[in-house]
C-alpha atoms as a PDB file:
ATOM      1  CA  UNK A   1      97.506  57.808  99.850  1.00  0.00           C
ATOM      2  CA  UNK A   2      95.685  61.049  99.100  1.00  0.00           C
ATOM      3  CA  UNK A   3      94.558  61.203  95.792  1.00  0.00           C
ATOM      4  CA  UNK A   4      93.925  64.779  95.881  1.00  0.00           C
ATOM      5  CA  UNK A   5      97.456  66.633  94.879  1.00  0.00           C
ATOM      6  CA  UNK A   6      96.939  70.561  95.186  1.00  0.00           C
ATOM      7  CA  UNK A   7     100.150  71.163  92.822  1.00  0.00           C
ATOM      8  CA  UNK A   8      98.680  69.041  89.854  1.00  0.00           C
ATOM      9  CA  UNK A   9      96.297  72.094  88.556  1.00  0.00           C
ATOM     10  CA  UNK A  10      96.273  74.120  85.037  1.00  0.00           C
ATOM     11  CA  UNK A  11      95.282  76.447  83.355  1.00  0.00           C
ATOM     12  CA  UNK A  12      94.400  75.943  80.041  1.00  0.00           C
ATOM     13  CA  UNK A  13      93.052  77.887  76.933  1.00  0.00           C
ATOM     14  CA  UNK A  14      91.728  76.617  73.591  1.00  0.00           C
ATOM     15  CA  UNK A  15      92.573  79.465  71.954  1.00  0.00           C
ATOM     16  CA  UNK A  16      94.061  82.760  72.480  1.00  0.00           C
ATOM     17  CA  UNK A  17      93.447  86.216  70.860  1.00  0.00           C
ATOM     18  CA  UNK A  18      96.358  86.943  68.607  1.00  0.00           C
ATOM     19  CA  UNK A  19      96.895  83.689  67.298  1.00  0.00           C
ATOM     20  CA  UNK A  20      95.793  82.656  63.762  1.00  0.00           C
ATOM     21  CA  UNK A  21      94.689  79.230  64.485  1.00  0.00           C
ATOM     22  CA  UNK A  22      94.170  76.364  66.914  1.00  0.00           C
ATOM     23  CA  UNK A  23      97.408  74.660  66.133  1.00  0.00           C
ATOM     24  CA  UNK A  24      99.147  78.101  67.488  1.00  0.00           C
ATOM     25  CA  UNK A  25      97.329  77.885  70.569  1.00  0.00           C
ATOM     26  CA  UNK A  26      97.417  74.418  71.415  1.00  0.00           C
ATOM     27  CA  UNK A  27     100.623  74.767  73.774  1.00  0.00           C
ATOM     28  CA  UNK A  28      99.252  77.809  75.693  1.00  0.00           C
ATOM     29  CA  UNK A  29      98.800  76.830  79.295  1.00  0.00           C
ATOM     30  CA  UNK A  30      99.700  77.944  82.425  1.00  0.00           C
ATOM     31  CA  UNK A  31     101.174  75.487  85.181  1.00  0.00           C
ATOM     32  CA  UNK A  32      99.928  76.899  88.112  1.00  0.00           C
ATOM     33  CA  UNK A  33     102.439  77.520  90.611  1.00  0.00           C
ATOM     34  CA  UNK A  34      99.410  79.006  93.755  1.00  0.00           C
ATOM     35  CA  UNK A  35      96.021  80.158  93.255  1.00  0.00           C
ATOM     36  CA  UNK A  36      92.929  80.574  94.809  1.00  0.00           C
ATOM     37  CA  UNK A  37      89.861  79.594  93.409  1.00  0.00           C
ATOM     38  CA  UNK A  38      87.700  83.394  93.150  1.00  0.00           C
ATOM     39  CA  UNK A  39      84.907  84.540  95.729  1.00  0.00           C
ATOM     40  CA  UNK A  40      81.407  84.866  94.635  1.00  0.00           C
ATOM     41  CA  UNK A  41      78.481  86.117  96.620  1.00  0.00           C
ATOM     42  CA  UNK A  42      75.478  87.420  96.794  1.00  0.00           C
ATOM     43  CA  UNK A  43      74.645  90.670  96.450  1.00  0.00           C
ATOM     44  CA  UNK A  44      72.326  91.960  98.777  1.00  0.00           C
ATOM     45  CA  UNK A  45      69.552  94.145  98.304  1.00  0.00           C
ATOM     46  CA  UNK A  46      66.267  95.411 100.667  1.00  0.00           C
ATOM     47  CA  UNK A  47      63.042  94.420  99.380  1.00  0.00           C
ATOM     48  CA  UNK A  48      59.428  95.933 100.461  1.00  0.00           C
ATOM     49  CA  UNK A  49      56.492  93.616 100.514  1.00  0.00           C
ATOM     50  CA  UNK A  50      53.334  94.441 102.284  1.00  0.00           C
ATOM     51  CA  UNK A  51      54.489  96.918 104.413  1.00  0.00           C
ATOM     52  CA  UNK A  52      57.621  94.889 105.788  1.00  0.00           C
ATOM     53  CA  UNK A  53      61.820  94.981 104.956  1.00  0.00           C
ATOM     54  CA  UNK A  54      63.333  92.056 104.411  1.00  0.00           C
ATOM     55  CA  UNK A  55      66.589  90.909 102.862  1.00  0.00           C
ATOM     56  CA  UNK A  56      67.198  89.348 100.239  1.00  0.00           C
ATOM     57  CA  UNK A  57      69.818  88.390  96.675  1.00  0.00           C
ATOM     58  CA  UNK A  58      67.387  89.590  94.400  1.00  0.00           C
ATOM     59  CA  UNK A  59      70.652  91.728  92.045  1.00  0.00           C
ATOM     60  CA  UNK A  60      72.774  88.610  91.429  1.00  0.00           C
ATOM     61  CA  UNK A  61      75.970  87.242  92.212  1.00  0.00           C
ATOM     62  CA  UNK A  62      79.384  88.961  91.906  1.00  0.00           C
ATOM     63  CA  UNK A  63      82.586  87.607  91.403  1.00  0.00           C
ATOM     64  CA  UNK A  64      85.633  88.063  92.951  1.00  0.00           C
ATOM     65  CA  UNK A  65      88.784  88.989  90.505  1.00  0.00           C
ATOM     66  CA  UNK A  66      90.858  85.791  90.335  1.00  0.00           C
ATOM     67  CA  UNK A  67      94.575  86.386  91.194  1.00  0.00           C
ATOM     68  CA  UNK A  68      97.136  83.123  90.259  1.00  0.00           C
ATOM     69  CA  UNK A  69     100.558  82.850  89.858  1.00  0.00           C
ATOM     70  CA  UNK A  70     102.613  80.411  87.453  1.00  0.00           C
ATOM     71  CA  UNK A  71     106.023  78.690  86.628  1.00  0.00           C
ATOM     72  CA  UNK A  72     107.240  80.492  83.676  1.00  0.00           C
ATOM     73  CA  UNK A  73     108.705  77.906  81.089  1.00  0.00           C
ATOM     74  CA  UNK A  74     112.252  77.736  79.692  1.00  0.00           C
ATOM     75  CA  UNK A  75     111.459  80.207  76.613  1.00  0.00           C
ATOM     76  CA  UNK A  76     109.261  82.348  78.292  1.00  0.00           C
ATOM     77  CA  UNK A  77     106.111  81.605  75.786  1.00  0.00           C
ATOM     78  CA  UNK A  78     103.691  81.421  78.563  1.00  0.00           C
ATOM     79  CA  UNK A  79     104.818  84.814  79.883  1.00  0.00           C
ATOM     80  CA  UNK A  80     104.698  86.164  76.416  1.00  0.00           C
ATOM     81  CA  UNK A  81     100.887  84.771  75.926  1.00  0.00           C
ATOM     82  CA  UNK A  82      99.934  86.886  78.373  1.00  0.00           C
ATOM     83  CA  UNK A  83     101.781  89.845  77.323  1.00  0.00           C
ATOM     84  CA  UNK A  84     100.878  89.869  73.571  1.00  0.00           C
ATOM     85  CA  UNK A  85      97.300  89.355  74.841  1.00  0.00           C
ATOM     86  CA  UNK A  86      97.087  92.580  77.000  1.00  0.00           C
ATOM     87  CA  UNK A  87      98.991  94.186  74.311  1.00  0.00           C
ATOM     88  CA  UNK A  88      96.270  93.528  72.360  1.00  0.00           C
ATOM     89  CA  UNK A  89      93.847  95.486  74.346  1.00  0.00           C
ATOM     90  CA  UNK A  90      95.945  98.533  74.614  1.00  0.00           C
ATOM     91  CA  UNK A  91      99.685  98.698  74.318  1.00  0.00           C
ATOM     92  CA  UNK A  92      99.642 102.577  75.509  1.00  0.00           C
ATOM     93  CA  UNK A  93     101.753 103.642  72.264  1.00  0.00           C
ATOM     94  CA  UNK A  94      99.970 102.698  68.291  1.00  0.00           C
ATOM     95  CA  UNK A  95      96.770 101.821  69.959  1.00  0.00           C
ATOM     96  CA  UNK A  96      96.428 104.679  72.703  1.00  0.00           C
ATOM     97  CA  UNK A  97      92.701 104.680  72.446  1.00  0.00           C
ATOM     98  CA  UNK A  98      92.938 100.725  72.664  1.00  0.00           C
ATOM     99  CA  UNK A  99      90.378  97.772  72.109  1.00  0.00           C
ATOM    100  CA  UNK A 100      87.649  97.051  74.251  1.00  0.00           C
ATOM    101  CA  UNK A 101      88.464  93.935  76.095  1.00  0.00           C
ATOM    102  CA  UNK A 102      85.659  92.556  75.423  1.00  0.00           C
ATOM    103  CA  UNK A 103      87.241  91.738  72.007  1.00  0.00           C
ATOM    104  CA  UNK A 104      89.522  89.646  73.949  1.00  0.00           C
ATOM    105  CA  UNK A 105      87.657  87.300  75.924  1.00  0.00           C
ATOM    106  CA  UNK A 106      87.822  83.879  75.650  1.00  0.00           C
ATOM    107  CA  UNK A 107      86.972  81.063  77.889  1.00  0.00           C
ATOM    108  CA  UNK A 108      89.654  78.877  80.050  1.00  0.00           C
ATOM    109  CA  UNK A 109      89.310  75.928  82.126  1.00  0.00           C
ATOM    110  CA  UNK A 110      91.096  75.125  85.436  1.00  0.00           C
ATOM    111  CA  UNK A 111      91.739  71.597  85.740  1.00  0.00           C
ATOM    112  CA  UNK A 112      92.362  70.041  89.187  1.00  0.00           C
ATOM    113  CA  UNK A 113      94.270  66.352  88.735  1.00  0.00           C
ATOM    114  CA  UNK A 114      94.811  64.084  91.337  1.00  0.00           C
ATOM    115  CA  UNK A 115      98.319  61.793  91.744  1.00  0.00           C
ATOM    116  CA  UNK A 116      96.983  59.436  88.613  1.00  0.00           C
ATOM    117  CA  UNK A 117      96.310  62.142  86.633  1.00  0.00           C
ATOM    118  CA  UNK A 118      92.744  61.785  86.583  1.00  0.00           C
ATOM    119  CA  UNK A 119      90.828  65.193  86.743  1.00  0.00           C
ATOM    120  CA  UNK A 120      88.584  65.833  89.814  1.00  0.00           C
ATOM    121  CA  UNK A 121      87.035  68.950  88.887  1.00  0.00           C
ATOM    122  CA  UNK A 122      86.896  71.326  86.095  1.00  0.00           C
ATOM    123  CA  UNK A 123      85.954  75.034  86.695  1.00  0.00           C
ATOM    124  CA  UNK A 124      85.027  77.062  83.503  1.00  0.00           C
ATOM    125  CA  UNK A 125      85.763  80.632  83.511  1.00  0.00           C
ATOM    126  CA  UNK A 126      83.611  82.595  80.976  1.00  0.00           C
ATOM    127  CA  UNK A 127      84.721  85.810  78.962  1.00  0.00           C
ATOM    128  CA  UNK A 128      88.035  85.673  80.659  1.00  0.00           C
ATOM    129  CA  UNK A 129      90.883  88.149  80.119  1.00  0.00           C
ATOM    130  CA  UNK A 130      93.903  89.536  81.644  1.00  0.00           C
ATOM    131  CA  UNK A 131      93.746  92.485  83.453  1.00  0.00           C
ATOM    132  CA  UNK A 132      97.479  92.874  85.527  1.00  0.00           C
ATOM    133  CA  UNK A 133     100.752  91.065  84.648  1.00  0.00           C
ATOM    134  CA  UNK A 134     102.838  90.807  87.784  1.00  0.00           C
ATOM    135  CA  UNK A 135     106.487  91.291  87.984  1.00  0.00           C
ATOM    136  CA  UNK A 136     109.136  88.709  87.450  1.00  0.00           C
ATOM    137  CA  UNK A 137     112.424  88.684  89.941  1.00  0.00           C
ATOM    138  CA  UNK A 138     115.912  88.089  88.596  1.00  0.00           C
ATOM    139  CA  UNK A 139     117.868  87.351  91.151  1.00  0.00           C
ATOM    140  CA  UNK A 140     120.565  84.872  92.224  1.00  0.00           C
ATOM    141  CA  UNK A 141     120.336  85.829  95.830  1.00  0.00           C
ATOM    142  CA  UNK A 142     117.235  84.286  96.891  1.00  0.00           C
ATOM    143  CA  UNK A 143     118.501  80.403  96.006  1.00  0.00           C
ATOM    144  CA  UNK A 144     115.635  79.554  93.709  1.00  0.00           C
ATOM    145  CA  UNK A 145     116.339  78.646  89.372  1.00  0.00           C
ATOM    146  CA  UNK A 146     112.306  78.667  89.054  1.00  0.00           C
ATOM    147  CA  UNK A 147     110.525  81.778  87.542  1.00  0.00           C
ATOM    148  CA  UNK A 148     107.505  82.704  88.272  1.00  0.00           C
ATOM    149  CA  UNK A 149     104.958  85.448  87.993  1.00  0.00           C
ATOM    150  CA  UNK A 150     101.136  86.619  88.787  1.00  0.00           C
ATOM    151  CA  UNK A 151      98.533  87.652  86.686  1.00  0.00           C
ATOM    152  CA  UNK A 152      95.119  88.778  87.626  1.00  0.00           C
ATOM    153  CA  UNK A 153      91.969  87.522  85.565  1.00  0.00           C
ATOM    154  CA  UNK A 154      88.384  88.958  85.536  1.00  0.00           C
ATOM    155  CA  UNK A 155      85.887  87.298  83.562  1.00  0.00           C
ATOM    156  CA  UNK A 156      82.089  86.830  83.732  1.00  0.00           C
ATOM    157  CA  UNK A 157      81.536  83.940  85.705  1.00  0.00           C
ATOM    158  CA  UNK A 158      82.786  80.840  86.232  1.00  0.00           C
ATOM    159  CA  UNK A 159      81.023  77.230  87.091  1.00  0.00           C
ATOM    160  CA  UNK A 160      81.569  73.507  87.973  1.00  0.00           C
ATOM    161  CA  UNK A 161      82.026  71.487  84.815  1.00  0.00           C
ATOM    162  CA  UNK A 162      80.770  67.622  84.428  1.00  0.00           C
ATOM    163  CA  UNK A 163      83.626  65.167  84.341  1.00  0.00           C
END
């Protein structure tokens, strides 16, 4: 059997901006219905030494925005954690000048669980926030009763953490 289930991932956050305490938070996940885990690379600049070029990563490393989609739940409070969070930013009507987003970073983990629900890896994502809420479909015709919907992150970086 392969331990390794790609459909047993979350997202999770300890808490989110908006809410008054870590008890209010403490349900806020997101059961990740597809995502891809964010490119990072090097970026590249041309150094002079003695007379010669050469190539090398001597500005740092960028990383890629990271685009996931999720199962909305039954009462929609996943969708609306996401919602009330951009709307804290800017919610293009009583705060047209808006918040810096920076106020509204906060750090999530993505943990990958295999089929005994042990966790494999943990990625941390630092200064995370939400920068596009997808669209959600209504619709009978296409045979499916699941919900679901994509929302774009950037953040700082992310890393590896120990299990």
């Amino acid at each position: 059997m392969d331990k390794a289930n790609p459909t047993t991932f979350k997202l999770s956050f300890p808490q989110v901006p908006g809410t008054d305490s870590l008890r209010d938070s403490d349900e806020y996940f997101l059961n990740l219905y597809e995502t891809v885990l964010p490119s990072i690379s090097f970026d590249e600049g041309e150094m002079h030494w003695k007379g010669n070029r050469s190539y090398g990563s001597a500005l740092g490393i960028t990383y890629g925005p990271w685009n996931t989609i999720f199962f909305i739940d039954e009462d929609f409070k996943n969708y609306l954690m996401i919602y009330n969070w951009m709307m804290l930013i800017r919610d293009g009507i009583e705060k047209l000048h808006g918040k810096n987003a920076l106020d509204n970073q906060i750090d999530a983990t993505l943990s990958v669980i295999d089929n005994f629900n042990k966790h494999i890896v943990k990625f941390k994502f630092v200064n995370i926030w939400p920068s596009e809420l997808g669209e959600i479909s209504f619709s009978y015709q296409e045979g499916e009763s699941i919900l679901y919907c994509t929302v774009t992150f950037l953040y700082d970086y992310f890393f590896v953490e120990g299990i």
